[in-house]
C-alpha atoms as a PDB file:
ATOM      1  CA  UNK A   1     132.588  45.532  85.627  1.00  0.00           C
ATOM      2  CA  UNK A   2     133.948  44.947  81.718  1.00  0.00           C
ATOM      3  CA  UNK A   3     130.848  45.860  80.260  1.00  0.00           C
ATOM      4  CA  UNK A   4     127.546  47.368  80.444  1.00  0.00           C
ATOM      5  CA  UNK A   5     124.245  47.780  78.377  1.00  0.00           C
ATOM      6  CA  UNK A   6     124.750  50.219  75.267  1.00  0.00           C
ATOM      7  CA  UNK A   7     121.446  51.987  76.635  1.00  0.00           C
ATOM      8  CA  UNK A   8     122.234  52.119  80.370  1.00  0.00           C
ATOM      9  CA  UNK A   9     125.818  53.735  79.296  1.00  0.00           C
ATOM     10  CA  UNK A  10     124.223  56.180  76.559  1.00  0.00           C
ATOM     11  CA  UNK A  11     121.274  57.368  79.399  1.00  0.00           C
ATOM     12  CA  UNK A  12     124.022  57.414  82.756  1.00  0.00           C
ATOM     13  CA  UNK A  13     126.217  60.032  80.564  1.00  0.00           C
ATOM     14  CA  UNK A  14     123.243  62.042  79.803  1.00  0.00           C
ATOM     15  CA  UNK A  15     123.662  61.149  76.126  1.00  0.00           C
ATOM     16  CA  UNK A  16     119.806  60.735  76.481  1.00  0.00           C
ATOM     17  CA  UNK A  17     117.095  61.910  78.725  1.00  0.00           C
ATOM     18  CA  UNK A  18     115.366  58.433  79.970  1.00  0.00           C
ATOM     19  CA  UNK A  19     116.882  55.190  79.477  1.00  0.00           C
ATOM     20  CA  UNK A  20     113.793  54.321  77.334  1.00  0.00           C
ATOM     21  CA  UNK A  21     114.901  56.771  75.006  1.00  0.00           C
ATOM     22  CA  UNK A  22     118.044  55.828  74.872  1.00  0.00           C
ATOM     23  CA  UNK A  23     116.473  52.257  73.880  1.00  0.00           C
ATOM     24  CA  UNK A  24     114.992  53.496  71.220  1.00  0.00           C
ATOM     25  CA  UNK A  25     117.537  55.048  69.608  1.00  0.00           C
ATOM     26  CA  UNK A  26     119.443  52.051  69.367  1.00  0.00           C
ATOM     27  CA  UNK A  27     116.219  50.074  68.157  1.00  0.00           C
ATOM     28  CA  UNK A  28     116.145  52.914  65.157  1.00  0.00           C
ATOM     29  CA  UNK A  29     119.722  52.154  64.324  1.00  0.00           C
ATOM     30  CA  UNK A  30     120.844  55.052  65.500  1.00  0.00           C
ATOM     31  CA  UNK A  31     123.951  54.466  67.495  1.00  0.00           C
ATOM     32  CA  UNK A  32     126.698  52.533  65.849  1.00  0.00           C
ATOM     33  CA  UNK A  33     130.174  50.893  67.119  1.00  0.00           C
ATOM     34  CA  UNK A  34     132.036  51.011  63.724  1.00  0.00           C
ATOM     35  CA  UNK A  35     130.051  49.763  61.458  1.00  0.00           C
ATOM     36  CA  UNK A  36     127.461  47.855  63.835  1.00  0.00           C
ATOM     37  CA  UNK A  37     124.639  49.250  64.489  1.00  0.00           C
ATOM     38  CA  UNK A  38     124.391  47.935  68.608  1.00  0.00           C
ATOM     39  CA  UNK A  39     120.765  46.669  69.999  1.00  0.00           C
ATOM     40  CA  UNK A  40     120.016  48.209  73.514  1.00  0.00           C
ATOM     41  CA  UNK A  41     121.163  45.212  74.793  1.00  0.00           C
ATOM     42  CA  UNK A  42     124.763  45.315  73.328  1.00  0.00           C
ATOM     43  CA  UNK A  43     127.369  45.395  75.423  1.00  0.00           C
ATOM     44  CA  UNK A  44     129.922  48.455  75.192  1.00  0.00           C
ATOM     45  CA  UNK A  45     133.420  48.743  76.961  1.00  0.00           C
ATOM     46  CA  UNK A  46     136.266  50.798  77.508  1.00  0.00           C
ATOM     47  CA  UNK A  47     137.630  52.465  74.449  1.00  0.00           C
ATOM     48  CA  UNK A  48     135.084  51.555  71.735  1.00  0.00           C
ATOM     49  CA  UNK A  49     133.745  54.249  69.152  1.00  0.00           C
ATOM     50  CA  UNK A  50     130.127  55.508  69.112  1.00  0.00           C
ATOM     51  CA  UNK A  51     128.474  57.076  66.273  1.00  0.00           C
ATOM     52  CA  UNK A  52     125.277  58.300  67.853  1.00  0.00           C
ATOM     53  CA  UNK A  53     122.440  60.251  65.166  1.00  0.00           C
ATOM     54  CA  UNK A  54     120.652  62.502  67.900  1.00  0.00           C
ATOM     55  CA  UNK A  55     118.416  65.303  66.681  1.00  0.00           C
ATOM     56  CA  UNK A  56     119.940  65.579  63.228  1.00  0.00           C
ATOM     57  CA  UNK A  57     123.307  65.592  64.600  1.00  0.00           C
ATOM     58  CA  UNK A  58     126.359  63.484  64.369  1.00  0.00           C
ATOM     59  CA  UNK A  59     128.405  62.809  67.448  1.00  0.00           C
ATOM     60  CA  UNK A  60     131.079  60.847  67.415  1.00  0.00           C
ATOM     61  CA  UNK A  61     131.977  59.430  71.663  1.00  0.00           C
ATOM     62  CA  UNK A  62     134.728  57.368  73.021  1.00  0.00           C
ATOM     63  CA  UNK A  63     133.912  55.518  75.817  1.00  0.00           C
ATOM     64  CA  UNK A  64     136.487  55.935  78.496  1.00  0.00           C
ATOM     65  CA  UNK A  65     135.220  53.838  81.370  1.00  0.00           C
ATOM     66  CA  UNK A  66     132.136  51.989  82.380  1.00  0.00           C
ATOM     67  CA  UNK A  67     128.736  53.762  84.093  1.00  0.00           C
ATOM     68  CA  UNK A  68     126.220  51.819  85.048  1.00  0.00           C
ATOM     69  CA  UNK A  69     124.207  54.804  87.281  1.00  0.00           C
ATOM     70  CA  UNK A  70     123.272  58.233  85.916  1.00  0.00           C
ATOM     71  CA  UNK A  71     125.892  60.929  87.522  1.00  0.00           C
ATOM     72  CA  UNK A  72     125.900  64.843  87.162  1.00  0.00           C
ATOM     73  CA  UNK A  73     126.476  66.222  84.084  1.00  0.00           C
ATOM     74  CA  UNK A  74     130.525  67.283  85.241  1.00  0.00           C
ATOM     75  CA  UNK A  75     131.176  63.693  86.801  1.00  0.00           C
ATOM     76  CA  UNK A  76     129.818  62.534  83.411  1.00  0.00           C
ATOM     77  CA  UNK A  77     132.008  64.001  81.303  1.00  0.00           C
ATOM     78  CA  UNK A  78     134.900  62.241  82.902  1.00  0.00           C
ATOM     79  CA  UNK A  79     133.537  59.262  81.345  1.00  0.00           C
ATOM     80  CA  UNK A  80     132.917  59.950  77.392  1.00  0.00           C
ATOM     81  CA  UNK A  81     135.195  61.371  74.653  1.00  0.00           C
ATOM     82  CA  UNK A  82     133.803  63.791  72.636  1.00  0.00           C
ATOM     83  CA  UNK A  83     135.505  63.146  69.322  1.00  0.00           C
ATOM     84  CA  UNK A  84     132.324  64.939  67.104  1.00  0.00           C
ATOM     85  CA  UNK A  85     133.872  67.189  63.863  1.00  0.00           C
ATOM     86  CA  UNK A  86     133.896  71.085  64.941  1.00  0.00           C
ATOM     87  CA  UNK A  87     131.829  71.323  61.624  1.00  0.00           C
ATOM     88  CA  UNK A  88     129.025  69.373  62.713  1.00  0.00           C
ATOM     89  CA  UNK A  89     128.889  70.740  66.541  1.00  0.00           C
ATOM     90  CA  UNK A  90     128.739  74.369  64.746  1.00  0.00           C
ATOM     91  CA  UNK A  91     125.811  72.709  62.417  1.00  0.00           C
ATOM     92  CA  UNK A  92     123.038  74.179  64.929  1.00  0.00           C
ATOM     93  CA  UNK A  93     124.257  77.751  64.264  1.00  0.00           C
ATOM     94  CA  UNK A  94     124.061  77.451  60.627  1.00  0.00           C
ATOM     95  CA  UNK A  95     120.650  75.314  60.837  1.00  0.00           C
ATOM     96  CA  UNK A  96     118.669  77.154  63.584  1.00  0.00           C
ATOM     97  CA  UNK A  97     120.176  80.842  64.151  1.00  0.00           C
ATOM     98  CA  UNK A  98     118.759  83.543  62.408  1.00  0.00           C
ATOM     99  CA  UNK A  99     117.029  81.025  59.125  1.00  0.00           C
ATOM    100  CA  UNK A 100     113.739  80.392  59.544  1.00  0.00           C
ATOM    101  CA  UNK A 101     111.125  81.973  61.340  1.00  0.00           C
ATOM    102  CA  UNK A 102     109.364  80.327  64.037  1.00  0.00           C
ATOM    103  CA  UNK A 103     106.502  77.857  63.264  1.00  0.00           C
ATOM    104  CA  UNK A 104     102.968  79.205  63.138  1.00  0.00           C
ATOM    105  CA  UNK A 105      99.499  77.862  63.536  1.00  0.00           C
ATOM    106  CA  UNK A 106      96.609  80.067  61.330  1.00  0.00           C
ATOM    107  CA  UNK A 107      94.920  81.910  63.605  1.00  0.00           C
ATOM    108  CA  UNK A 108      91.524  80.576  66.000  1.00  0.00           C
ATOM    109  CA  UNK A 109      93.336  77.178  64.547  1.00  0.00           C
ATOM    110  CA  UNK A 110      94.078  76.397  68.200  1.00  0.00           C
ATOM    111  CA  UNK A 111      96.439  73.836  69.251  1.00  0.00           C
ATOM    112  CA  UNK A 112      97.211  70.797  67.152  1.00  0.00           C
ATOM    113  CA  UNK A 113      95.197  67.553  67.597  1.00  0.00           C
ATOM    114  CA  UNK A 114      96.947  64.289  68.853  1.00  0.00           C
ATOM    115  CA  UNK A 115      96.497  63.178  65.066  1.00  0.00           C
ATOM    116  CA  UNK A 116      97.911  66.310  63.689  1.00  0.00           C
ATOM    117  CA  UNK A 117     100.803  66.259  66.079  1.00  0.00           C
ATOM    118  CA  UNK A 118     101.869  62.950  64.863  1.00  0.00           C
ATOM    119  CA  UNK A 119     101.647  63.783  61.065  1.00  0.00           C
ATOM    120  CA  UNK A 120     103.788  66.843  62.199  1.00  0.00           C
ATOM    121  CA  UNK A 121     106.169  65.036  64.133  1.00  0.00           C
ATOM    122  CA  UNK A 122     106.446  62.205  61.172  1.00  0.00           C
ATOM    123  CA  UNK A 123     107.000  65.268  58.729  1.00  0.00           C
ATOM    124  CA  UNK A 124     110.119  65.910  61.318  1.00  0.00           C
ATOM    125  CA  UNK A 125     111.334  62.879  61.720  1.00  0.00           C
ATOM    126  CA  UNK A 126     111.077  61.589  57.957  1.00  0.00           C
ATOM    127  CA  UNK A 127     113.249  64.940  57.261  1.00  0.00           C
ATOM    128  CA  UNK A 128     116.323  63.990  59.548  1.00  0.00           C
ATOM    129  CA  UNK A 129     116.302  60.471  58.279  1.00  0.00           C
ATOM    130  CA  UNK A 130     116.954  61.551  54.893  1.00  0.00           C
ATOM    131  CA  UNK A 131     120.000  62.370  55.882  1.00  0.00           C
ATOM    132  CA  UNK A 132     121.235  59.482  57.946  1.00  0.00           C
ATOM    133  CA  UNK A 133     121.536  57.490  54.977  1.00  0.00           C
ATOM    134  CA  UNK A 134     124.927  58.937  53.261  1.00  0.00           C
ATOM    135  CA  UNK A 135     126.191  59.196  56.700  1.00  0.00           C
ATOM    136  CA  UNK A 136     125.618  55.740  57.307  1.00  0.00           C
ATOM    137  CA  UNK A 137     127.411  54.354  54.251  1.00  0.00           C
ATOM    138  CA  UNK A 138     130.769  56.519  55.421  1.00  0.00           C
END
């Protein structure tokens, strides 16, 4: 085996939760080898360089060696370099710890409808994007 699908790799590494996901992400141009943003049906091999945008974070992986079925999270490990800046793996303390109080509903508001939770989760979304776009021109 030389190479494998960019979204079978990212999802057998545990990089992503489904394979589907993992799909997507690539659709969104959100995974990168140099400055190619890879399809889900790229083909990745042994030493290239992944920039992956995951949940407003930038991780930087070097693929080691070839996975074609999902493996434990230890035996995964084996297979990835994690080559992401110490600033931006600390970036979820200085984001999430202690600045913003949880998100509230008013109250008898009850949960949010399937149309609200899409504006919300558009809101979300639309915020991390912003800033993909001086990351991407690095």
């Amino acid at each position: 085996m030389d190479q494998v699908r960019a979204d079978k790799w990212l999802w057998s590494i545990r990089l992503f939760k489904t394979r589907t996901v993992a799909a997507d992400a690539c659709k969104e141009g959100r995974v990168y080898r140099g400055e190619q943003a890879l399809k889900a049906s790229s083909e990745i091999k042994a030493g290239d360089l992944l920039r992956v945008h995951k949940d407003g974070f930038r991780l930087m992986i070097r693929v080691k060696d070839l996975l074609e079925k999902r493996v434990s999270a230890q035996l995964a490990r084996e297979y990835y370099e994690n080559l992401t800046p110490e600033e931006e793996l600390n970036k979820y303390k200085s984001w999430f710890i202690g600045k913003a109080s949880a998100e509230v509903r008013e109250k008898g508001a009850g949960r949010p409808t399937k149309k609200e939770r899409r504006e919300i989760d558009g809101y979300k979304d639309t915020a991390f994007d912003q800033e993909i776009e001086p990351w991407l021109e690095e």
